[in-house]
N, C-alpha and C. Protein backbone atom coordinates (compact mmCIF):
# COMPACT_ATOMS: atom_id res chain seq x y z
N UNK A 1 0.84 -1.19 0.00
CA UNK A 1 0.00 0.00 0.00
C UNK A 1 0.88 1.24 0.00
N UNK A 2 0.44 2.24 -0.95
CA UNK A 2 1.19 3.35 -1.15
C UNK A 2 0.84 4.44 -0.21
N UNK A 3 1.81 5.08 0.79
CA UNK A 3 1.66 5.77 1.10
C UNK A 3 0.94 7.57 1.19
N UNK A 4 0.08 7.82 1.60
CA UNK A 4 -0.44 9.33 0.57
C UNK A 4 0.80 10.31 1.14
N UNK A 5 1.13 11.69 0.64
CA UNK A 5 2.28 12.52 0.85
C UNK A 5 1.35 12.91 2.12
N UNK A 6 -0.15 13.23 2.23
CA UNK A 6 -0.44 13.81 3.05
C UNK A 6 -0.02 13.04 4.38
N UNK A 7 -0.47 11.59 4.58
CA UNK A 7 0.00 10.87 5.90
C UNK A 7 1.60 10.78 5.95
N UNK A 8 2.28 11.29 5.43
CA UNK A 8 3.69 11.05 5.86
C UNK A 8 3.95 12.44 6.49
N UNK A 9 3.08 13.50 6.69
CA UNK A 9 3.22 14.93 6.97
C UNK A 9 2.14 15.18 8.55
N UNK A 10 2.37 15.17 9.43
CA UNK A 10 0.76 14.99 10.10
C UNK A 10 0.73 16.59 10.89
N UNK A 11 1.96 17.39 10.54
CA UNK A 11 1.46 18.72 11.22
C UNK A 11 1.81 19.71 10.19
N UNK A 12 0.90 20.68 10.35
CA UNK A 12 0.84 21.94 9.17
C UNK A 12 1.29 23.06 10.02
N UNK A 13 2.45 23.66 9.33
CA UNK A 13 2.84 24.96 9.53
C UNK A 13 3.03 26.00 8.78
N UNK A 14 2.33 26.79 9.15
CA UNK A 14 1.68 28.33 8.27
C UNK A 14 2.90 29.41 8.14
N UNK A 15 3.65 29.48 7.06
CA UNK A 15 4.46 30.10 7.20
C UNK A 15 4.50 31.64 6.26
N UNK A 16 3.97 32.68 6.74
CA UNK A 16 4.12 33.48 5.63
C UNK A 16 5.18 34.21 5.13
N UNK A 17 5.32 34.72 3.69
CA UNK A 17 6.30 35.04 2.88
C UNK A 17 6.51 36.21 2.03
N UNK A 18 7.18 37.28 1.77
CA UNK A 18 6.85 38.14 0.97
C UNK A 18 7.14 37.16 -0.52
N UNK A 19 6.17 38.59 -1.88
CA UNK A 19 5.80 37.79 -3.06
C UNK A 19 7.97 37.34 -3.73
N UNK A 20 8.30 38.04 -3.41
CA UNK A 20 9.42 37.74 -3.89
C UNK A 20 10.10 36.41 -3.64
N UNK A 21 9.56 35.84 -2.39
CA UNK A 21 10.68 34.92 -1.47
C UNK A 21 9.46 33.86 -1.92
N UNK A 22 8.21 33.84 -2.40
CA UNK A 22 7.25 33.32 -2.87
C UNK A 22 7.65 32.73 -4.58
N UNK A 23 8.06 33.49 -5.06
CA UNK A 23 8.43 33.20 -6.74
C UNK A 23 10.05 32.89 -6.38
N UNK A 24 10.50 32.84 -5.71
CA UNK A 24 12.19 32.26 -5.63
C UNK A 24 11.74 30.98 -5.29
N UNK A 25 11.06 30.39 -4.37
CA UNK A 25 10.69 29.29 -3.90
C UNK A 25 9.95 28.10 -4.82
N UNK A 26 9.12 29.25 -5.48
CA UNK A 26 8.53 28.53 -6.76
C UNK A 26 9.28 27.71 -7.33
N UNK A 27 10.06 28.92 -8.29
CA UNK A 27 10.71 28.57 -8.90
C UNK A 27 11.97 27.45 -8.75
N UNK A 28 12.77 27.42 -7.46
CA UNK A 28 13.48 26.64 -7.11
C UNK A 28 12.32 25.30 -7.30
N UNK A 29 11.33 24.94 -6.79
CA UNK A 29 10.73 23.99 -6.65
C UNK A 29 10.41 23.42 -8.51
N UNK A 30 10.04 24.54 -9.37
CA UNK A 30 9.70 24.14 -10.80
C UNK A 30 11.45 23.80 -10.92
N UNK A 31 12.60 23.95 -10.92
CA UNK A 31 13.32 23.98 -11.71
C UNK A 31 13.84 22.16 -10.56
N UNK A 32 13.39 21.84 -9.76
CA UNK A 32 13.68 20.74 -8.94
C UNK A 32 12.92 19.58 -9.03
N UNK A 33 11.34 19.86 -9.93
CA UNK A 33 10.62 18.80 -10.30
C UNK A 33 9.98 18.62 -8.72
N UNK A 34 9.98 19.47 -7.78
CA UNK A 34 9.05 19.09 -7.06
C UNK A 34 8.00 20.45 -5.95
N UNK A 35 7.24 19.88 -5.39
CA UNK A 35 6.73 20.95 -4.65
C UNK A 35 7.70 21.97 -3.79
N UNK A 36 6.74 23.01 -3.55
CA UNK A 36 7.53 24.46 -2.74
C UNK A 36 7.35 23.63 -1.51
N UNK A 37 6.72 23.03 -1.04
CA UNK A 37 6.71 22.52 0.35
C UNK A 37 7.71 21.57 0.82
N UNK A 38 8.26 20.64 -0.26
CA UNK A 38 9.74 20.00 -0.34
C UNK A 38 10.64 20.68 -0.16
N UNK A 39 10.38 22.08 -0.87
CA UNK A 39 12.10 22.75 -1.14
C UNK A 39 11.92 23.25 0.88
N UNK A 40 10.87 23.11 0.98
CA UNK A 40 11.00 24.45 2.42
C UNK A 40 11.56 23.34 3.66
N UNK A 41 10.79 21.86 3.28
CA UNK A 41 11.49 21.01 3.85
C UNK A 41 12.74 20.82 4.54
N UNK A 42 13.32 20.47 3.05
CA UNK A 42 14.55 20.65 2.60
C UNK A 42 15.51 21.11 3.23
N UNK A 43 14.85 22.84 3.01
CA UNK A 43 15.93 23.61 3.23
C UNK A 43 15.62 23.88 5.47
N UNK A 44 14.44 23.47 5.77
CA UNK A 44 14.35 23.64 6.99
C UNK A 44 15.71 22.51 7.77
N UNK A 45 15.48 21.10 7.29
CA UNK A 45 16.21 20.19 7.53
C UNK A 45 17.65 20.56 7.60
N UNK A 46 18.45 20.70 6.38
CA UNK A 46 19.33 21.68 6.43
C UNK A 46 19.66 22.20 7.20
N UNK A 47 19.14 23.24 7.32
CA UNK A 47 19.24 24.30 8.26
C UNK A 47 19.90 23.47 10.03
N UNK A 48 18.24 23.09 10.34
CA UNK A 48 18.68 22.30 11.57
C UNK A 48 19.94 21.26 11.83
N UNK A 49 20.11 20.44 10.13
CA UNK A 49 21.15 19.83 11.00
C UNK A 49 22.73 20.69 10.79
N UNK A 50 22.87 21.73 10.10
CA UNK A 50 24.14 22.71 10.21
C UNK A 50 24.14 23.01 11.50
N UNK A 51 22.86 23.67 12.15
CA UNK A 51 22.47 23.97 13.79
C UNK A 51 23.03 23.04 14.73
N UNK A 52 23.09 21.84 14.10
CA UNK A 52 22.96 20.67 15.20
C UNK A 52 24.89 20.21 15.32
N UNK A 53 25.26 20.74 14.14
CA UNK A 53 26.65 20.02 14.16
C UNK A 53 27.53 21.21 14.29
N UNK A 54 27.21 22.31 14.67
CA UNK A 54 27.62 23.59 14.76
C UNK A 54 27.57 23.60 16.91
N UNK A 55 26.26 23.10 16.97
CA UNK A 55 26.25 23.06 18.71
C UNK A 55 27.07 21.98 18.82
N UNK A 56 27.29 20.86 18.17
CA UNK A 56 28.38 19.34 18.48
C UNK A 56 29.31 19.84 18.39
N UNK A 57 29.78 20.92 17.50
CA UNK A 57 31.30 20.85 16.96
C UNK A 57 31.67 21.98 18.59
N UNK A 58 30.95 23.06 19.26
CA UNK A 58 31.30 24.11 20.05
C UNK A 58 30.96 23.14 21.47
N UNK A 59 30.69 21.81 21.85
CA UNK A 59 31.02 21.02 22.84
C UNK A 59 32.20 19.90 22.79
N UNK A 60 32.57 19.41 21.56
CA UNK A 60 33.85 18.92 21.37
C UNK A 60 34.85 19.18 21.12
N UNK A 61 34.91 20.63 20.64
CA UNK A 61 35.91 21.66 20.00
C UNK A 61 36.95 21.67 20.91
N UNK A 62 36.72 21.82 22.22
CA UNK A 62 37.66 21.74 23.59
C UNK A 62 37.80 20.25 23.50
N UNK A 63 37.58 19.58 23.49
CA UNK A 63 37.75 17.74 23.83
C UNK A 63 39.18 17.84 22.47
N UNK A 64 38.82 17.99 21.37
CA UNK A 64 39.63 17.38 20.38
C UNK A 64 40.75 18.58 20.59
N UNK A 65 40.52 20.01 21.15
CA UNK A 65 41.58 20.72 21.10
C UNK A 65 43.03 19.80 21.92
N UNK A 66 42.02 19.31 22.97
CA UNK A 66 43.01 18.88 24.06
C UNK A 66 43.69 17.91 23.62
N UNK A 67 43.32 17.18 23.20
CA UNK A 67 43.76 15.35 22.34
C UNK A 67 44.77 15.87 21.88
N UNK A 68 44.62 16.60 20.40
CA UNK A 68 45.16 16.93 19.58
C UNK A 68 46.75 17.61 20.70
N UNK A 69 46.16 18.55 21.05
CA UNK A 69 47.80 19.10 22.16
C UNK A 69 48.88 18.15 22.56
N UNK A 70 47.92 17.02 23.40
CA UNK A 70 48.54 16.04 24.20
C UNK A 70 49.68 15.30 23.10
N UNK A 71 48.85 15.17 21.84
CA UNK A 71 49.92 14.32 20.83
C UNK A 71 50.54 15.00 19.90
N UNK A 72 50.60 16.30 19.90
CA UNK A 72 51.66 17.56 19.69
C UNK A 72 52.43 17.10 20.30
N UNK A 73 52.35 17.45 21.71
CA UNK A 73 53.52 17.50 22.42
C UNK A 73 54.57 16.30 22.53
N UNK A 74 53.59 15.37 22.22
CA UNK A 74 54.20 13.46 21.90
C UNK A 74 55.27 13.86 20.71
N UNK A 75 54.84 14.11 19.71
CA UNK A 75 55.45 13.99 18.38
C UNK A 75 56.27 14.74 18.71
N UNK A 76 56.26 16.13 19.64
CA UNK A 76 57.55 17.21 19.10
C UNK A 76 58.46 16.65 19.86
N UNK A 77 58.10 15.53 20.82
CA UNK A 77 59.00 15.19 22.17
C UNK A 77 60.08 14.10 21.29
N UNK A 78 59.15 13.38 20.21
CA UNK A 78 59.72 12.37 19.16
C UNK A 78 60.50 12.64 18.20
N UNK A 79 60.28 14.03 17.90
CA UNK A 79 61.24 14.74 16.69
C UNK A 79 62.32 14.87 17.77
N UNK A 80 62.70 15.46 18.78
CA UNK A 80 63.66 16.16 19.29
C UNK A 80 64.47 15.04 19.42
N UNK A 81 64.00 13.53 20.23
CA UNK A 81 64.91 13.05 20.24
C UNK A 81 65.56 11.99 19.38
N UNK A 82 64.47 12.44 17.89
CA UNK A 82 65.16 11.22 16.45
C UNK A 82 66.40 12.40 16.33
N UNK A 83 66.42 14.07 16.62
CA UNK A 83 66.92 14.90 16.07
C UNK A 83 68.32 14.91 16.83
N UNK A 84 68.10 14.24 18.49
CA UNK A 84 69.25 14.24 19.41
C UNK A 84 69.85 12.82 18.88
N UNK A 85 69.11 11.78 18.32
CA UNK A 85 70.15 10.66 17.59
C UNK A 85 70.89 11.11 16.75
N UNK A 86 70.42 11.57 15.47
CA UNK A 86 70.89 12.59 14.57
C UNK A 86 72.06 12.92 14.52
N UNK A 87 72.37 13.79 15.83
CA UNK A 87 73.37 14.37 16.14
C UNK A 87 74.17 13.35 16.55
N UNK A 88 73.89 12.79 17.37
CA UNK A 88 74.80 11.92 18.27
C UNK A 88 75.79 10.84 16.92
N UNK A 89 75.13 10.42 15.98
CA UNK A 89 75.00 9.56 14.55
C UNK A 89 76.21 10.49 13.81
N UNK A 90 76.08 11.97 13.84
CA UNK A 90 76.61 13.09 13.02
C UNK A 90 77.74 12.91 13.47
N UNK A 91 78.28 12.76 14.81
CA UNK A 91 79.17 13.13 16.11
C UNK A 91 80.20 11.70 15.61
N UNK A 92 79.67 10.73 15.86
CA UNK A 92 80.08 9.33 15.64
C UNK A 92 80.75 9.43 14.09
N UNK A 93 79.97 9.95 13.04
CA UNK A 93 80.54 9.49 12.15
C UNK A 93 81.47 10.15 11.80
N UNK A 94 81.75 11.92 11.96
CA UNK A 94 82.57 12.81 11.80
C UNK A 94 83.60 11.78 12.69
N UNK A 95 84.05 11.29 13.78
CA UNK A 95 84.87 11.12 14.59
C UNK A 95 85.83 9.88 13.67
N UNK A 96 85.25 9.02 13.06
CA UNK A 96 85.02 7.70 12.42
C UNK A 96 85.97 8.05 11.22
N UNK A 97 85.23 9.40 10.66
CA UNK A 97 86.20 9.90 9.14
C UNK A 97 87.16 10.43 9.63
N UNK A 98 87.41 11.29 10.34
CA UNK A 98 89.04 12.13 11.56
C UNK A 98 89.59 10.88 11.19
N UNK A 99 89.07 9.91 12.06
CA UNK A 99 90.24 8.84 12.57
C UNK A 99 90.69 8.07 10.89
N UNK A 100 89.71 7.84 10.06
CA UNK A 100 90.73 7.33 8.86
C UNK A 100 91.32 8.16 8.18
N UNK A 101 90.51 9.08 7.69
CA UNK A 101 91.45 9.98 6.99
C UNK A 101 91.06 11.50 7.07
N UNK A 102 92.21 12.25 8.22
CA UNK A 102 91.43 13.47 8.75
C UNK A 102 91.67 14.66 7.46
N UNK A 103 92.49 14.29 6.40
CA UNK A 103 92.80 15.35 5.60
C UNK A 103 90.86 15.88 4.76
N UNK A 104 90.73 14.49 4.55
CA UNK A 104 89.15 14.36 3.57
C UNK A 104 87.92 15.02 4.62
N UNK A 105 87.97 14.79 6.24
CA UNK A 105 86.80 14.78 6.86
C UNK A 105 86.35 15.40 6.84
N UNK A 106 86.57 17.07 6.79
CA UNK A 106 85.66 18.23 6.51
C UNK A 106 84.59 18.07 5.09
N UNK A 107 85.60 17.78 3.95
CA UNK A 107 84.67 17.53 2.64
C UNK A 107 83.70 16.33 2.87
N UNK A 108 83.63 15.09 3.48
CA UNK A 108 82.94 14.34 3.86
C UNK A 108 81.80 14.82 4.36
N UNK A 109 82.26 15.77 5.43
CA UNK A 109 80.81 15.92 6.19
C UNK A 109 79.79 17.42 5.11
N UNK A 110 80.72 17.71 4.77
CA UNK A 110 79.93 18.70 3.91
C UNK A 110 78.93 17.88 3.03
N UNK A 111 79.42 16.95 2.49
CA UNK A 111 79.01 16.54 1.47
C UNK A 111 77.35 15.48 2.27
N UNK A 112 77.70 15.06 3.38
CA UNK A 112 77.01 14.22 4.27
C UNK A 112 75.76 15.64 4.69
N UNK A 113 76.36 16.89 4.78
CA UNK A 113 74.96 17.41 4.76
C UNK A 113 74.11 18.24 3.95
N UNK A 114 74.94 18.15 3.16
CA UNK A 114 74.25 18.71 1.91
C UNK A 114 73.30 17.61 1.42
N UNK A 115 73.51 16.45 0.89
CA UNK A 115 72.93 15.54 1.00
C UNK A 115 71.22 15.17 2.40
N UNK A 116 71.83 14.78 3.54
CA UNK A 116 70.85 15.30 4.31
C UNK A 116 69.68 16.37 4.16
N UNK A 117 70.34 17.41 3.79
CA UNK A 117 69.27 18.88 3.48
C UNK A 117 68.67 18.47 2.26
N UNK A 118 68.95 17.73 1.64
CA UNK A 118 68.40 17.77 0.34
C UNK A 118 67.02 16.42 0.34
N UNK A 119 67.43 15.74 1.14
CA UNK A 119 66.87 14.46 1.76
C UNK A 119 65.41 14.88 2.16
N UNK A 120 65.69 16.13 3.24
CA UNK A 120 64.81 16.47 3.83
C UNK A 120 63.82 17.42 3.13
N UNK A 121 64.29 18.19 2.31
CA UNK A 121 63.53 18.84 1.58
C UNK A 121 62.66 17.93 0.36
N UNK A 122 63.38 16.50 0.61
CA UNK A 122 62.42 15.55 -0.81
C UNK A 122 62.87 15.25 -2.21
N UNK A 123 64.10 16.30 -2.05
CA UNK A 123 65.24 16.42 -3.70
C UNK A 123 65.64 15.47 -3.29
N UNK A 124 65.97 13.92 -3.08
CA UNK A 124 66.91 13.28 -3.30
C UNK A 124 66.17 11.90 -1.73
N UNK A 125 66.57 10.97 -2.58
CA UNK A 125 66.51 9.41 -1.76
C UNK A 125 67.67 8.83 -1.16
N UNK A 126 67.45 8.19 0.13
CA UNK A 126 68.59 7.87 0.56
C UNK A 126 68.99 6.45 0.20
N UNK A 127 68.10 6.06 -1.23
CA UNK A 127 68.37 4.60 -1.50
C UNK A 127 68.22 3.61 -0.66
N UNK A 128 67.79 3.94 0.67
CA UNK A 128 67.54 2.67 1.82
C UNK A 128 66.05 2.03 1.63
């Protein structure tokens, strides 16, 4: 059994309109293939649920600010100390080239960070 449009609707609300906001509505509705009472639907629905995820988003907004901080501070705590290996790695290997051949070690390490910088910027693979 087919439903009538009227029983799927069971309360009427009287909404009045100037003629302008009357022929915009129309017309949205002729150019949509369906009634002005759909488009008002529609656009009421709309409306409410922007309302609804606008009040969700200004009660979680603080919840996810905080999350989000907590694992800032994780990651920057994780950069610093891949950045204190880094060094320590830098330290080791400069010491490593001194000891075989200290005439080359300056050009070595130049070359070790130029490379690096370039790594990091995405110009270039470290083939690993």
């Amino acid at each position: 059994m087919q439903e009538s449009a009227t029983s799927r609707y069971s309360n009427r609300l009287i909404v009045r309109v100037d003629a302008d906001t009357e022929a915009a509505l129309e017309a949205e509705a002729r150019q949509l293939g369906t009634s002005v009472s759909d488009v008002i639907r529609q656009a009421l629905a709309e409306h409410l649920a922007t309302d609804a995820a606008e009040r969700l988003q200004a009660k979680l907004g603080p919840v996810v600010d905080r999350v989000l901080s907590r694992h800032i501070n994780r990651l920057a705590g994780l950069i610093a100390k891949s950045v204190k290996a880094a060094a320590m790695a830098e330290e080791i290997g400069a010491h490593l080239v001194y000891k075989i051949d200290p005439a080359a070690s300056e050009q070595v390490l130049d070359e070790a960070e130029k490379t690096a910088i370039a790594y990091l910027r995405g110009e270039t693979d470290t083939g690993d």
